[in-house]
Protein backbone atom coordinates (compact mmCIF):
# COMPACT_ATOMS: atom_id res chain seq x y z
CA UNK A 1 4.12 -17.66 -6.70
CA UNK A 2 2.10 -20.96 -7.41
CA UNK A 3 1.06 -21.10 -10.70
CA UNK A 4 -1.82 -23.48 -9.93
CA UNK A 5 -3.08 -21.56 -7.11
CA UNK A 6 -7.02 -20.07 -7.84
CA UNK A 7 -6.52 -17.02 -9.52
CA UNK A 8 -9.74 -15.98 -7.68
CA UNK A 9 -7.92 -15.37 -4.49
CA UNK A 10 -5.71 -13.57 -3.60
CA UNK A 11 -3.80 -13.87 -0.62
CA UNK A 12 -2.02 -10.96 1.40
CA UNK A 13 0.56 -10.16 4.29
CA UNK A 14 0.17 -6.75 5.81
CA UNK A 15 3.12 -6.43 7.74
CA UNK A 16 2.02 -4.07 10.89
CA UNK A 17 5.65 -2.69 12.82
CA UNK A 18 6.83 -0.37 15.09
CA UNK A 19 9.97 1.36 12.92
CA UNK A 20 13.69 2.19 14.05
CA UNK A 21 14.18 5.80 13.49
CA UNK A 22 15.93 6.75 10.12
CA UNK A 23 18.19 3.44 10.31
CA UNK A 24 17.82 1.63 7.32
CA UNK A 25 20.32 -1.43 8.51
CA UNK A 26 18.18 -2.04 12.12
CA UNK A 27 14.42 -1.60 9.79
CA UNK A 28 15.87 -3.87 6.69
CA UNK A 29 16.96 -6.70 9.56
CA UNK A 30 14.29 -6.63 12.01
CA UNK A 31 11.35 -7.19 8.33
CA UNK A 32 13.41 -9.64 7.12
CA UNK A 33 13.05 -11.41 10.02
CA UNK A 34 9.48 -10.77 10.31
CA UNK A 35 8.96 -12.10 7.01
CA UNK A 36 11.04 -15.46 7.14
CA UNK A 37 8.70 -16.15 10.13
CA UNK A 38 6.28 -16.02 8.10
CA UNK A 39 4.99 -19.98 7.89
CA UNK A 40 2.17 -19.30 5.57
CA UNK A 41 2.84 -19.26 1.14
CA UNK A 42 0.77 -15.83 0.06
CA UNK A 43 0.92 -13.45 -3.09
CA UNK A 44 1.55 -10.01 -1.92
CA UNK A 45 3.85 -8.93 1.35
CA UNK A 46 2.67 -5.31 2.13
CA UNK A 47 4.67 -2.94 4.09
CA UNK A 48 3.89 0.32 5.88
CA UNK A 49 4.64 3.84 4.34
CA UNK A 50 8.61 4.35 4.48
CA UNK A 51 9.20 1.63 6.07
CA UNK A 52 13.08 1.46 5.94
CA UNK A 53 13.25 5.20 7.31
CA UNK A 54 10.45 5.90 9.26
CA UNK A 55 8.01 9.11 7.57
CA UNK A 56 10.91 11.45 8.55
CA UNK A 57 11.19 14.42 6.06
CA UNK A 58 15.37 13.90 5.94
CA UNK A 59 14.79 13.41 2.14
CA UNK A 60 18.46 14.71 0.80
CA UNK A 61 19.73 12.79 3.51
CA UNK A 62 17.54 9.52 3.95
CA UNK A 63 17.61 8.87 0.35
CA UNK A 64 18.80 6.46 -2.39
CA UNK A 65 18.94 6.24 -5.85
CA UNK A 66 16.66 2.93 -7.51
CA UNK A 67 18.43 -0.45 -7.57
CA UNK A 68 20.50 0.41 -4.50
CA UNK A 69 20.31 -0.89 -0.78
CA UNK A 70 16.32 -1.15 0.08
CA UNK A 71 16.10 -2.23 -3.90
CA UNK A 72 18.43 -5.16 -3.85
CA UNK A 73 16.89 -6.09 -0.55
CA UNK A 74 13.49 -6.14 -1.86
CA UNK A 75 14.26 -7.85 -5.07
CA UNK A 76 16.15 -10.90 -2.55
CA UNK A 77 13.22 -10.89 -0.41
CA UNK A 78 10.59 -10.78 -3.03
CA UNK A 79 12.82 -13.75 -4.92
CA UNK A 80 13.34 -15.63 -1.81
CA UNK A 81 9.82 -16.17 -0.84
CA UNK A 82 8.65 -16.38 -4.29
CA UNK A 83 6.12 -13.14 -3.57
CA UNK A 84 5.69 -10.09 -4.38
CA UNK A 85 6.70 -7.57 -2.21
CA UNK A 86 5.27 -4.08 -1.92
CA UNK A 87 5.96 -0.85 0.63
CA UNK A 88 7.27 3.19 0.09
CA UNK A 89 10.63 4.44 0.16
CA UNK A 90 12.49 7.69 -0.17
CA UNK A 91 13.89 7.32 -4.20
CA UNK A 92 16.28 10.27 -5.45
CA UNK A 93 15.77 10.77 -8.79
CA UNK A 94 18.73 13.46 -10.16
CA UNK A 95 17.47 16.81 -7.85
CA UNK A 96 13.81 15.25 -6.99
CA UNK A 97 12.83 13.29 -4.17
CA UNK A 98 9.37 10.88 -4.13
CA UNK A 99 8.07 8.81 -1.46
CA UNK A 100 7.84 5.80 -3.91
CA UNK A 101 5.77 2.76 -3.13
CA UNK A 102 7.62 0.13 -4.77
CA UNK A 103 6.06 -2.87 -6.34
CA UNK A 104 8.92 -5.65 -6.69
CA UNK A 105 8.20 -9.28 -8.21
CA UNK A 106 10.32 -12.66 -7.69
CA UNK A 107 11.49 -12.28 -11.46
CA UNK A 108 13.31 -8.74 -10.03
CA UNK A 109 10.89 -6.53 -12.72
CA UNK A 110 9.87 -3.18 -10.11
CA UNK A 111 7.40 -1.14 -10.90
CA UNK A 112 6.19 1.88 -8.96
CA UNK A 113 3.69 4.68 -7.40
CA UNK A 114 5.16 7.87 -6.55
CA UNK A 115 2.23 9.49 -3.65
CA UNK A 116 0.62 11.79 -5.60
CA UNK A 117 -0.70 14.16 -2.29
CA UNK A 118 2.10 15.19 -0.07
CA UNK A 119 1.20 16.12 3.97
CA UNK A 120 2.14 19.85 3.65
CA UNK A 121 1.15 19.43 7.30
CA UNK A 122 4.53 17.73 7.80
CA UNK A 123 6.05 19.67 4.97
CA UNK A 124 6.03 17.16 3.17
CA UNK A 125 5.61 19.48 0.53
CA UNK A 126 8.73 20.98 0.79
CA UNK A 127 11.02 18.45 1.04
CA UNK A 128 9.66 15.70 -1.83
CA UNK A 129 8.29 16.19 -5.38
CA UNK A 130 4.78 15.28 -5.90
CA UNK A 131 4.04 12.01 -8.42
CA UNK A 132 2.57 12.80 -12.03
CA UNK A 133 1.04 9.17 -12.74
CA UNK A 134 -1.54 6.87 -11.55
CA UNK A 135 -0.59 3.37 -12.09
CA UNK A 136 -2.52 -0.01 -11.57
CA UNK A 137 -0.64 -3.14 -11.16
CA UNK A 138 -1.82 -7.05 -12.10
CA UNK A 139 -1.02 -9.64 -10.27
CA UNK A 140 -2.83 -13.20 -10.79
CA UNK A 141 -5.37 -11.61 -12.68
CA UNK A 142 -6.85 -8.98 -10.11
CA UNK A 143 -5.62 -5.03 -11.11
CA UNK A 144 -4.49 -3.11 -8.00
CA UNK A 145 -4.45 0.58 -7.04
CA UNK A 146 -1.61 1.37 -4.93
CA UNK A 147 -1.87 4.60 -2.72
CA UNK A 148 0.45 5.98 -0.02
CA UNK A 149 -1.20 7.36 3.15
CA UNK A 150 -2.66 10.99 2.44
CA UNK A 151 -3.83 9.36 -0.65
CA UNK A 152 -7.03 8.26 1.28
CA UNK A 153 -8.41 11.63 1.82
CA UNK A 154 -8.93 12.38 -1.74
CA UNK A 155 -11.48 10.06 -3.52
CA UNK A 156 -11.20 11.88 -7.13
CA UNK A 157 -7.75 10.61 -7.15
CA UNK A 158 -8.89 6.72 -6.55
CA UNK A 159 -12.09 6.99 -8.10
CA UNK A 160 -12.50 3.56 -9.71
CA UNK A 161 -13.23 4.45 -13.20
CA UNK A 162 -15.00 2.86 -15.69
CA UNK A 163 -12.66 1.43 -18.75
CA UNK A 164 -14.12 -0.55 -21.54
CA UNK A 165 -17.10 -1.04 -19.80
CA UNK A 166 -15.10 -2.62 -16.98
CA UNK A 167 -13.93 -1.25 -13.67
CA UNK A 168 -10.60 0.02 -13.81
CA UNK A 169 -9.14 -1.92 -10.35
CA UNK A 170 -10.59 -5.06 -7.94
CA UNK A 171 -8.70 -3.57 -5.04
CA UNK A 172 -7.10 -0.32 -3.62
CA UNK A 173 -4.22 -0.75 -1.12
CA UNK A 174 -2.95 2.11 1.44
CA UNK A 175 0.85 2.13 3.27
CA UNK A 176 0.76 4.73 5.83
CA UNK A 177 2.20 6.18 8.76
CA UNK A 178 -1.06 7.77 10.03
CA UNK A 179 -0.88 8.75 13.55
CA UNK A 180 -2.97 8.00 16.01
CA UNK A 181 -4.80 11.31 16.99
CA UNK A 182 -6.46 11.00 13.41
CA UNK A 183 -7.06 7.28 13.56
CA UNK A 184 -10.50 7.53 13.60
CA UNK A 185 -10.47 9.25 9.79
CA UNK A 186 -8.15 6.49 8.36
CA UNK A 187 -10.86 3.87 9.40
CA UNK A 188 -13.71 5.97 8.11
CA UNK A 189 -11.65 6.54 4.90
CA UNK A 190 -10.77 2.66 4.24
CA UNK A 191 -14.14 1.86 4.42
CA UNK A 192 -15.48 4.71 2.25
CA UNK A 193 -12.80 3.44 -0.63
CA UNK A 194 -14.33 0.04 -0.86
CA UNK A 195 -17.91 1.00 -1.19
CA UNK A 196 -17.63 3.64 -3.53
CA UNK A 197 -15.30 1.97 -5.41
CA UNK A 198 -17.03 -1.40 -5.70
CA UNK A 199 -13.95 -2.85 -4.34
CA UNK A 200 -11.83 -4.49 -1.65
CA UNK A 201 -9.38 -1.97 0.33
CA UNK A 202 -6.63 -2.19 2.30
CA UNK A 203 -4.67 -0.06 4.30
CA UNK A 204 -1.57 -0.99 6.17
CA UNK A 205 -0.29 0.98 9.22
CA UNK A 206 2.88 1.38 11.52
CA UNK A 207 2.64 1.21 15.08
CA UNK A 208 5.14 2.99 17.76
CA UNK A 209 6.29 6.25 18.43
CA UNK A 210 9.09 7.91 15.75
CA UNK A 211 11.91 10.09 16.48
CA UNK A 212 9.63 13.57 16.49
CA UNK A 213 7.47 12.35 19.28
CA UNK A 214 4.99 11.38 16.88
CA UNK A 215 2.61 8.09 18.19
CA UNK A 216 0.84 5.81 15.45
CA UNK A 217 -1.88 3.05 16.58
CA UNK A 218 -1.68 0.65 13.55
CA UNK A 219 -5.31 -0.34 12.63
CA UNK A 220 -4.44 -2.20 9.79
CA UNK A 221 -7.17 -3.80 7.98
CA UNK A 222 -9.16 -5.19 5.26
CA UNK A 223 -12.63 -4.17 3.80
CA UNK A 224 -14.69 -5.96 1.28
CA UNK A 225 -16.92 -3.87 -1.77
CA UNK A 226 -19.96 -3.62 1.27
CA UNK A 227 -18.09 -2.35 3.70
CA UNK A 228 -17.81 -5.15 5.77
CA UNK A 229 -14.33 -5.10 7.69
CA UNK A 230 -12.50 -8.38 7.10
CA UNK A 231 -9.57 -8.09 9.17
CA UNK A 232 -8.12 -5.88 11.78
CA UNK A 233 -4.84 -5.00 14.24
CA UNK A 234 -5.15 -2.20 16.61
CA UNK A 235 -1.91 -1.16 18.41
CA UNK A 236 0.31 -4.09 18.29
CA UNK A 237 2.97 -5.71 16.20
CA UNK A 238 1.88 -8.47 14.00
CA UNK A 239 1.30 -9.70 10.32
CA UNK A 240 -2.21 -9.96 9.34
CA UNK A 241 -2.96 -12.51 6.34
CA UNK A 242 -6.35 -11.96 4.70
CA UNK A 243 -7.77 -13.80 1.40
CA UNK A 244 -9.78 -11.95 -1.01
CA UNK A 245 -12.53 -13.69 -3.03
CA UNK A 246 -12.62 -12.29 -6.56
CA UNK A 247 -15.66 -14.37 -7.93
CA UNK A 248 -17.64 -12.89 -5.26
CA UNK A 249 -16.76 -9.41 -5.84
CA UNK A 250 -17.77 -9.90 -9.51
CA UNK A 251 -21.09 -11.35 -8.34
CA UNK A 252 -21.77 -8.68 -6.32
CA UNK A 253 -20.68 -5.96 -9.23
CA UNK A 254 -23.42 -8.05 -11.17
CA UNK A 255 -26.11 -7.94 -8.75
CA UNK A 256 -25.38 -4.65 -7.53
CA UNK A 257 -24.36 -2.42 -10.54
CA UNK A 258 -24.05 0.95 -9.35
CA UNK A 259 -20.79 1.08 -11.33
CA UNK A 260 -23.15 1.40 -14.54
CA UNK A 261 -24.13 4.50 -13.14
CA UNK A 262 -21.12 6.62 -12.09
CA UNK A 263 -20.01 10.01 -13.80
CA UNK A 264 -17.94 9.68 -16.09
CA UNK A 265 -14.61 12.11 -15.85
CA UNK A 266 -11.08 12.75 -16.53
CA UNK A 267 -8.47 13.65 -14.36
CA UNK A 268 -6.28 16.55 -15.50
CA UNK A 269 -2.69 17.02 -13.63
């Protein structure tokens, strides 16, 4: 990352892809090349929800322990291109199993999400441990929530709180593999998460069919703290770079400071 860049914008790949079904070699090749075609410098790569695997719910037999393959090839990536690189992954940790959004930096630090709501739809439930800990990451001076997918329907659980008379994150981003009947809810969703949160949100979405028949339509995009969609991909593959204007979300916290006025809570696990 530039060190002289503006620290008031932020600039973002969301990486929208059809996925090879539970083949880690053919997904790993086929981003990598995505993302060395990429001809433009930005801060943050973001990748969709298991993107190395497809969402399959082969967790004993999909996963990996941290630092191994999808790890290392992060960490190369992330160091190659001198940007952060962010996306979920099935981790095995001893006899549990999370859908892990990793957050990997150029220096080779990780940090990490583990999805808090699992689809018990998909049995999700069953077959992965549910994460304990809400985290928010910094990068260039903005803070971050990252979220995985079913996240989105549950606004307690990214409720922007306030912290030190501040607001706890400047932007809230989604990796999914939401399928297309249900589209319409993930765009509803996205939007709701920036307004109410006084923030900008993103949500990044696969494309293509997987190997249980299951279709997904992409719509990745971008909101700003009005609502006002910034960017957008329906149901095609492409990366999507979008800048993100932190003075102008603090002037609008300023003018518009509902923020002063929201309930003040706890969440209990």
């Amino acid at each position: 990352m530039n060190t002289m860049k503006d620290s008031n914008i932020l600039k973002l790949a969301l990486v929208q892809t059809a996925l090879y079904w539970k083949d880690k070699v053919a997904n790993l090749a086929m981003l990598e090349e995505k993302i060395w075609d990429l001809d433009q410098d930005v801060d943050l790569i973001v990748l969709p929800e298991m993107f190395s695997t497809g969402f399959t719910m082969a967790a004993a037999e999909m996963a990996e322990p941290m630092n191994h393959t999808v790890c290392k090839w992060m960490k190369q990536i992330a160091a190659q291109k001198k940007m952060i690189l962010t996306g979920s992954v099935i981790i095995q940790e001893g006899r549990k199993y999370y859908n892990r959004m990793l957050w990997v930096e150029p220096s080779g630090k990780i940090q990490w999400y583990d999805k808090r709501h699992l689809f018990r739809m998909a049995d999700e439930d069953a077959h992965f441990d549910m994460g304990e800990k809400r985290v928010v990451f910094e990068l260039n001076n903005w803070k971050i929530l990252p979220q995985v997918c079913y996240d989105l329907r549950f606004p307690v659980w990214s409720r922007n709180r306030v912290i030190d008379s501040q607001m706890e994150y400047d932007l809230c981003i989604y990796v999914a593999s939401w399928p297309a009947p249900r589209i319409s809810a993930w765009d509803i969703l996205l939007r709701a998460r920036a307004v109410e949160n006084l923030c900008y949100s993103v949500g990044v979405n696969r494309i293509g069919q997987d190997g249980n028949g299951i279709p997904f339509s992409g719509h990745t995009s971008a909101y700003d703290f009005k609502g006002n969609q910034l960017i957008f991909s329906e149901n095609q593959e492409e990366i999507l770079v979008v800048e993100l204007n932190k003075l102008e979300l603090s002037s609008f916290k300023q003018k518009f400071p509902a923020w002063k006025d929201a309930d003040d809570f706890q969440i209990i696990a």
